[in-house]
Protein backbone atom coordinates (compact mmCIF):
# COMPACT_ATOMS: atom_id res chain seq x y z
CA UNK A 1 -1.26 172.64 120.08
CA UNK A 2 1.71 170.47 119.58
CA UNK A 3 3.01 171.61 123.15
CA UNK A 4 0.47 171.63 125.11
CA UNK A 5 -0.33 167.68 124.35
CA UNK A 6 3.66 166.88 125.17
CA UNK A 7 2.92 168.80 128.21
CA UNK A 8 0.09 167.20 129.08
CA UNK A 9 0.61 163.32 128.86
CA UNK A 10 4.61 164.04 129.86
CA UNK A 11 3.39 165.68 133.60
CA UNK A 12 1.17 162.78 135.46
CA UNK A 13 4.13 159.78 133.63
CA UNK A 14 6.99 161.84 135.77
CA UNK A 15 4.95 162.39 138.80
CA UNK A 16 6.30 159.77 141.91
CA UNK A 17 3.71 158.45 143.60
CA UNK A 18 2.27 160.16 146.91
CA UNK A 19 3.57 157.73 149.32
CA UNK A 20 2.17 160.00 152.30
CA UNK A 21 -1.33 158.87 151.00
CA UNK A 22 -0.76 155.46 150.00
CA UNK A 23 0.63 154.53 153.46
CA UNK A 24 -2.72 156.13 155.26
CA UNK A 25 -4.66 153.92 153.11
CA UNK A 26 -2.56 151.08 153.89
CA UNK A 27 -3.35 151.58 157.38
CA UNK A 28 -6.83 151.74 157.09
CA UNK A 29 -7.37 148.58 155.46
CA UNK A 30 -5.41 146.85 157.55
CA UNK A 31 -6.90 148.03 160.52
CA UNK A 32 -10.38 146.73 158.74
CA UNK A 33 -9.08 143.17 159.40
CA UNK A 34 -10.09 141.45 162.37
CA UNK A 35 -8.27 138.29 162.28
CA UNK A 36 -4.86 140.56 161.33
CA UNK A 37 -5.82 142.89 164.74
CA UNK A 38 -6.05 140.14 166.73
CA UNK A 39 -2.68 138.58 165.74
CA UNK A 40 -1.29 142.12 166.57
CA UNK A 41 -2.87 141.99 169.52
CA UNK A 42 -1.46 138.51 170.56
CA UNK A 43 2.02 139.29 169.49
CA UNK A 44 2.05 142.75 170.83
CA UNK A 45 1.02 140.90 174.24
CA UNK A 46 3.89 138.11 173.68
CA UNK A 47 6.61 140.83 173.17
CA UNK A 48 5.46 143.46 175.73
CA UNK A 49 5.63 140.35 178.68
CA UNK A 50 9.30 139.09 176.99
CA UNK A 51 10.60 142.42 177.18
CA UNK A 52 9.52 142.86 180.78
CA UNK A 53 10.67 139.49 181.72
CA UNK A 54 12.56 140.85 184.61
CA UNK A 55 9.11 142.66 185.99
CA UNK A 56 6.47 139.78 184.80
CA UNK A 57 7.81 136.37 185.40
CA UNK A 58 6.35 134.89 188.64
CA UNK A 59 9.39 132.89 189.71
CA UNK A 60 13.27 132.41 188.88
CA UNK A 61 13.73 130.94 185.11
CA UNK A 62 16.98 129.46 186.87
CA UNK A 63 15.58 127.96 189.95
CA UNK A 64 15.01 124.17 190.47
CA UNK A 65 13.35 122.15 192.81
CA UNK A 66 13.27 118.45 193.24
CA UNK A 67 9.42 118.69 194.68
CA UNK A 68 8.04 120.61 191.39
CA UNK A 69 9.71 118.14 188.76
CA UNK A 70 7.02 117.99 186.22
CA UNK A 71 4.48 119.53 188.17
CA UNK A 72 0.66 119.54 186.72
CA UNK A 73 -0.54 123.16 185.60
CA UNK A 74 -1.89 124.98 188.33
CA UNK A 75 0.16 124.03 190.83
CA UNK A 76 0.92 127.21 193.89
CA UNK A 77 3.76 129.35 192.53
CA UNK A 78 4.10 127.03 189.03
CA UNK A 79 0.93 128.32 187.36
CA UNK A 80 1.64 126.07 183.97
CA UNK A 81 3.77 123.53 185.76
CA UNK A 82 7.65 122.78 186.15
CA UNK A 83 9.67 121.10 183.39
CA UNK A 84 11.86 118.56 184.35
CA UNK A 85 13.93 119.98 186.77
CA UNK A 86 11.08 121.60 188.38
CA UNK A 87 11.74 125.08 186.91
CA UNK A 88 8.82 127.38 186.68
CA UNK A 89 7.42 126.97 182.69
CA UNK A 90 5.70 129.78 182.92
CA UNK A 91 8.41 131.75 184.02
CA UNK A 92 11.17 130.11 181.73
CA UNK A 93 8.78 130.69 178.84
CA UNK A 94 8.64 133.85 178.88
CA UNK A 95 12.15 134.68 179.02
CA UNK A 96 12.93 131.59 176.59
CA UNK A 97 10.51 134.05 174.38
CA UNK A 98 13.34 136.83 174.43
CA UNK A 99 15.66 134.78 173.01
CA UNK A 100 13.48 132.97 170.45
CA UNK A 101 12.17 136.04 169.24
CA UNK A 102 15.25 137.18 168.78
CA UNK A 103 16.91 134.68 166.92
CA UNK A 104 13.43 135.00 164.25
CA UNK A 105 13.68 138.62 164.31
CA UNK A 106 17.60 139.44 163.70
CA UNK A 107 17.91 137.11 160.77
CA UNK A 108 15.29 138.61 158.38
CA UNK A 109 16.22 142.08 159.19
CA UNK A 110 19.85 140.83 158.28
CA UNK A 111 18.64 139.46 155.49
CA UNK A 112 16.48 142.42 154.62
CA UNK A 113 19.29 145.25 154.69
CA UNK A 114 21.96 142.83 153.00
CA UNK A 115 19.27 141.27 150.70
CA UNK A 116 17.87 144.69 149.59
CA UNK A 117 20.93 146.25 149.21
CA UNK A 118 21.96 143.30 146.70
CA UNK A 119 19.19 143.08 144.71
CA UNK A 120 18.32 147.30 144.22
CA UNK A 121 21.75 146.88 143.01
CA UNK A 122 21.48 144.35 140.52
CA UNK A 123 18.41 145.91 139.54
CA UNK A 124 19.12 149.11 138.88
CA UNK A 125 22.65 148.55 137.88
CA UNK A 126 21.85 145.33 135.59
CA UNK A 127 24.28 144.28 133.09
CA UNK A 128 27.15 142.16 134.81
CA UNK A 129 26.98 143.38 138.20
CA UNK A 130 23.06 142.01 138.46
CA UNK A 131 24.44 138.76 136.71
CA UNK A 132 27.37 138.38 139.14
CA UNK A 133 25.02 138.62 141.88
CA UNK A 134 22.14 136.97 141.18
CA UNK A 135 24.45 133.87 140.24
CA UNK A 136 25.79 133.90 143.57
CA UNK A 137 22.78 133.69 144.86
CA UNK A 138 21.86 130.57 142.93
CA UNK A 139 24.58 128.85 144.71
CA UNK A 140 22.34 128.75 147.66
CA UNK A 141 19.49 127.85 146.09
CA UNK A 142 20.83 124.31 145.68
CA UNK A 143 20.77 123.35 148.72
CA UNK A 144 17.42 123.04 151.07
CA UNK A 145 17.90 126.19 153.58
CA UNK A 146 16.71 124.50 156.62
CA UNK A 147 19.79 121.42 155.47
CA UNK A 148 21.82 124.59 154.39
CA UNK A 149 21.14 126.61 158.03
CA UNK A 150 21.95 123.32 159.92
CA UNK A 151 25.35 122.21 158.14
CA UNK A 152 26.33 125.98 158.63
CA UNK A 153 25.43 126.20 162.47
CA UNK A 154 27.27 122.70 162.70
CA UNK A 155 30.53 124.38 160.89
CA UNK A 156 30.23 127.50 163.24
CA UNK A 157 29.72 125.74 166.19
CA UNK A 158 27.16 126.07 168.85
CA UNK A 159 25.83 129.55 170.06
CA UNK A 160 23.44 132.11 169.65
CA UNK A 161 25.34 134.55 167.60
CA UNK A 162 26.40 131.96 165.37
CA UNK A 163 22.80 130.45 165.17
CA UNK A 164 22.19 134.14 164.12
CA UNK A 165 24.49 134.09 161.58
CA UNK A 166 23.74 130.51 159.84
CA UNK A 167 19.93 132.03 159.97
CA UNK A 168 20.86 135.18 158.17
CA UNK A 169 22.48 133.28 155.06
CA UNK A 170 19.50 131.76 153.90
CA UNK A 171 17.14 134.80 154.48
CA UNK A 172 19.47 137.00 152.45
CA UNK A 173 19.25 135.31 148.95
CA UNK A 174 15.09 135.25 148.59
CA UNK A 175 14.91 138.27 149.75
CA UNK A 176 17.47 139.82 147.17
CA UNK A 177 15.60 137.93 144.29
CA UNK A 178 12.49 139.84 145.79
CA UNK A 179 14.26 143.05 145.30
CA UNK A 180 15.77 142.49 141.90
CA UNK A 181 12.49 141.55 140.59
CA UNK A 182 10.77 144.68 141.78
CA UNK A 183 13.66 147.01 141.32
CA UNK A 184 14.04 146.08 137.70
CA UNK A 185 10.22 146.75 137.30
CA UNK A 186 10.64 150.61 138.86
CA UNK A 187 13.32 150.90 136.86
CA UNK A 188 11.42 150.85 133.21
CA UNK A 189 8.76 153.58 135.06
CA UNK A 190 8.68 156.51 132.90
CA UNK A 191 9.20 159.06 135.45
CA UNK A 192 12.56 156.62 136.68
CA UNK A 193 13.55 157.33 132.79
CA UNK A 194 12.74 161.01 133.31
CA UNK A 195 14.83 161.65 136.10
CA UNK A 196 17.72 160.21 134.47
CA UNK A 197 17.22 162.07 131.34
CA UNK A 198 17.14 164.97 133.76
CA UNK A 199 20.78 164.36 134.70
CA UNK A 200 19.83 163.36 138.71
CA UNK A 201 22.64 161.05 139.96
CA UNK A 202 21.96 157.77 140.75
CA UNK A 203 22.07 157.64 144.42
CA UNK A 204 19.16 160.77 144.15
CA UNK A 205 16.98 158.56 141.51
CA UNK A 206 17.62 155.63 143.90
CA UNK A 207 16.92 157.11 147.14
CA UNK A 208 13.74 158.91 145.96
CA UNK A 209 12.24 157.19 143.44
CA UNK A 210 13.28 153.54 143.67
CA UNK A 211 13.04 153.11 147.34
CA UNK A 212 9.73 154.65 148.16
CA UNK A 213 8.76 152.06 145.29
CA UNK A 214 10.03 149.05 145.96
CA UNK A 215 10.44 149.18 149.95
CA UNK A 216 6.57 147.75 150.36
CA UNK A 217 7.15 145.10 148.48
CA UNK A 218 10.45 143.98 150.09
CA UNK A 219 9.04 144.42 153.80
CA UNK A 220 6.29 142.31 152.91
CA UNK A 221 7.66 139.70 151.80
CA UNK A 222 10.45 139.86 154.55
CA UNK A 223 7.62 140.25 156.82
CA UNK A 224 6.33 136.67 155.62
CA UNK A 225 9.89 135.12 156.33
CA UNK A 226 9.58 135.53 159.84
CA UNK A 227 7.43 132.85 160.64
CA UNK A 228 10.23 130.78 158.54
CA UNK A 229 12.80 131.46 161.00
CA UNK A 230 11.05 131.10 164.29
CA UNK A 231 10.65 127.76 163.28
CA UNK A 232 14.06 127.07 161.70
CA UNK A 233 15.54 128.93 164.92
CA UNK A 234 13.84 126.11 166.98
CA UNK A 235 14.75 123.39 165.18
CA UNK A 236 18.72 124.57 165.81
CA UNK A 237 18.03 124.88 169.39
CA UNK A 238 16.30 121.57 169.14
CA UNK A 239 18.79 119.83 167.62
CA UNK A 240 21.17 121.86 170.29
CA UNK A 241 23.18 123.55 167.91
CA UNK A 242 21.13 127.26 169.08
CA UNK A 243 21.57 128.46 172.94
CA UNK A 244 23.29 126.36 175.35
CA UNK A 245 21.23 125.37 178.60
CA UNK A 246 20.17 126.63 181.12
CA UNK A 247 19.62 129.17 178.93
CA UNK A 248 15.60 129.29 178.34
CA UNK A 249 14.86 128.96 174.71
CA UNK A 250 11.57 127.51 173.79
CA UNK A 251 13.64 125.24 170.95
CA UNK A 252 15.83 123.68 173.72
CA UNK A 253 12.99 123.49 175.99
CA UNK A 254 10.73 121.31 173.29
CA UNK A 255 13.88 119.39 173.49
CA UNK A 256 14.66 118.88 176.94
CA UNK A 257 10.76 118.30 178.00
CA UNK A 258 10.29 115.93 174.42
CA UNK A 259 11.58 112.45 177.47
CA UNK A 260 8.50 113.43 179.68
CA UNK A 261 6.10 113.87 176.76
CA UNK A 262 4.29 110.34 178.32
CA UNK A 263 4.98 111.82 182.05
CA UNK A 264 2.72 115.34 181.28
CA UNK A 265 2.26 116.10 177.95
CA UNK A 266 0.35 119.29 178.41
CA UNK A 267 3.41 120.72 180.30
CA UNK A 268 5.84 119.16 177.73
CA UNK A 269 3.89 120.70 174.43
CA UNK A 270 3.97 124.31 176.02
CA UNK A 271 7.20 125.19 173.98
CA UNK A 272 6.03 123.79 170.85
CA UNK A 273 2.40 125.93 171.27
CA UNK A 274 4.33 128.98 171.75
CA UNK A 275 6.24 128.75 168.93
CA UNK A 276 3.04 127.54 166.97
CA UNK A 277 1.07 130.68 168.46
CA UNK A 278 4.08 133.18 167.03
CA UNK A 279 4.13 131.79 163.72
CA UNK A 280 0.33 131.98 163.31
CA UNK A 281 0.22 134.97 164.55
CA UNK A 282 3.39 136.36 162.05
CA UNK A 283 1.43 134.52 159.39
CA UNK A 284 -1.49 136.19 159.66
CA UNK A 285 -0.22 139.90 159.84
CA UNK A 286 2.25 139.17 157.10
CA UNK A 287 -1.15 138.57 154.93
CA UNK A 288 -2.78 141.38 156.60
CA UNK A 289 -0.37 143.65 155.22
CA UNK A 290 -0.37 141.97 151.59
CA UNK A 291 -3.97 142.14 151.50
CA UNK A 292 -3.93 146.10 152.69
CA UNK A 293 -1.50 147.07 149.85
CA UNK A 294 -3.50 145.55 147.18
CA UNK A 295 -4.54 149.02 146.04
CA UNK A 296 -4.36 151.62 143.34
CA UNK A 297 -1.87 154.22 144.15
């Protein structure tokens, strides 16, 4: 009788979750949310006609014209106007969206891997190593990140790597405090204790039972970050400290079109709308996903 009851309560505490399951169910709910579809849908549409910028755009990003300076919306060939050196908007917009994207998307996934990787290793390691690194990360925490992302991108210099960089060092400490938090959690579950009462080495414990654990987490909240660095991205273009003209980058462009604000302000607040639209729109699917994981394994 004895057995059988250590047999019984030991098997479901050393049974990993079925992630396989979990994810479909994820998926459902999320695809139950209106407002989140619809974001997808507008993003998906953002990023499908930035990718094909070379197919899509109407008119040369590049090409001016003394004749379209600040032209209204709706104008032949400059369907939402010219900016001030009678560029196409539409067209400069599009492809600015390639490089704005980029600069929101590299940072957090920089800061994902290299946050992650930090703080599953203080959190499963603990002891010193979590203290040494968790500390460090402190040190950024006392400055403001946007102040911290700005006197960084002023050391560097100029550029879009660099911008890239600056971006990535202020993405990488939340998210590691993210993954310390949750990794320390996993790493009381009993069947985390079983498998290293089983003898299973720790890059097997960590790569099957920690991961598939604390991966939803981490995404989500990286996920939320993104929004974050669109906008920070902007400002360092705005502030010209991102991409150097002519390159389009809606950031520069707010900046460059900010003197005609008075001359045509709906052509002028394009930039800033786009960026406004992407963050929404990052916003809401970031909360979609939250919302969809809220569930009993």
């Amino acid at each position: 009788m004895i057995k059988q009851v250590t047999v019984t309560l030991a098997g479901p505490a050393i049974r990993p979750p079925k992630t396989g399951r979990y994810s479909a169910r994820v998926l459902r709910r999320f695809l139950r949310q209106p407002v989140s579809l619809a974001a997808s849908l507008v993003l998906l549409i953002i990023l499908v006609c930035c990718i094909g910028a070379n197919w899509i755009a109407p008119e040369d990003p590049y090409a001016t014209s003394i004749l379209m300076r600040m032209a209204d919306m709706g104008t032949p060939h400059r369907l939402l106007g010219g900016d001030e050196l009678g560029r196409d908007l539409l067209s400069r917009l599009i492809y600015g969206g390639r490089v704005s994207l980029l600069m929101a998307f590299m940072p957090v996934m920089i800061g994902l891997l290299g946050g992650g990787f930090l703080g599953i290793l203080a959190g499963y390691a603990g002891g010193r190593v979590n203290t040494a690194i968790m500390r460090s990360m402190d040190i950024f925490y006392a400055f403001p990140s946007v102040l911290l992302a700005v006197a960084i991108s002023g050391a560097l210099g100029p550029g879009l790597l660099n911008a890239i960089l600056s971006l990535s060092l202020i993405f990488i400490p939340p998210i590691t405090r993210i993954s310390e938090s949750v990794t320390t959690q996993v790493r009381g579950y009993e069947f985390v204790m079983a498998a290293m009462l089983s003898g299973a080495s720790t890059w097997r414990i960590i790569q099957q039972h920690v991961l598939s654990n604390v991966a939803g987490p981490i995404i989500v909240f990286a996920s939320s970050q993104i929004s974050i660095s669109i906008i920070t991205a902007s400002g360092l273009s705005f502030l010209g400290l991102g991409v150097s003209p002519p390159t389009a980058d809606w950031g520069l462009m707010l900046s460059s079109l900010r003197q005609s604000i008075y001359v045509n302000p709906a052509v002028a607040a394009m930039p800033g709308v786009m960026i406004f639209v992407c963050s929404i729109c990052f916003n809401v699917i970031s909360d979609g996903v939250r919302k969809a994981m809220e569930i009993r394994r």
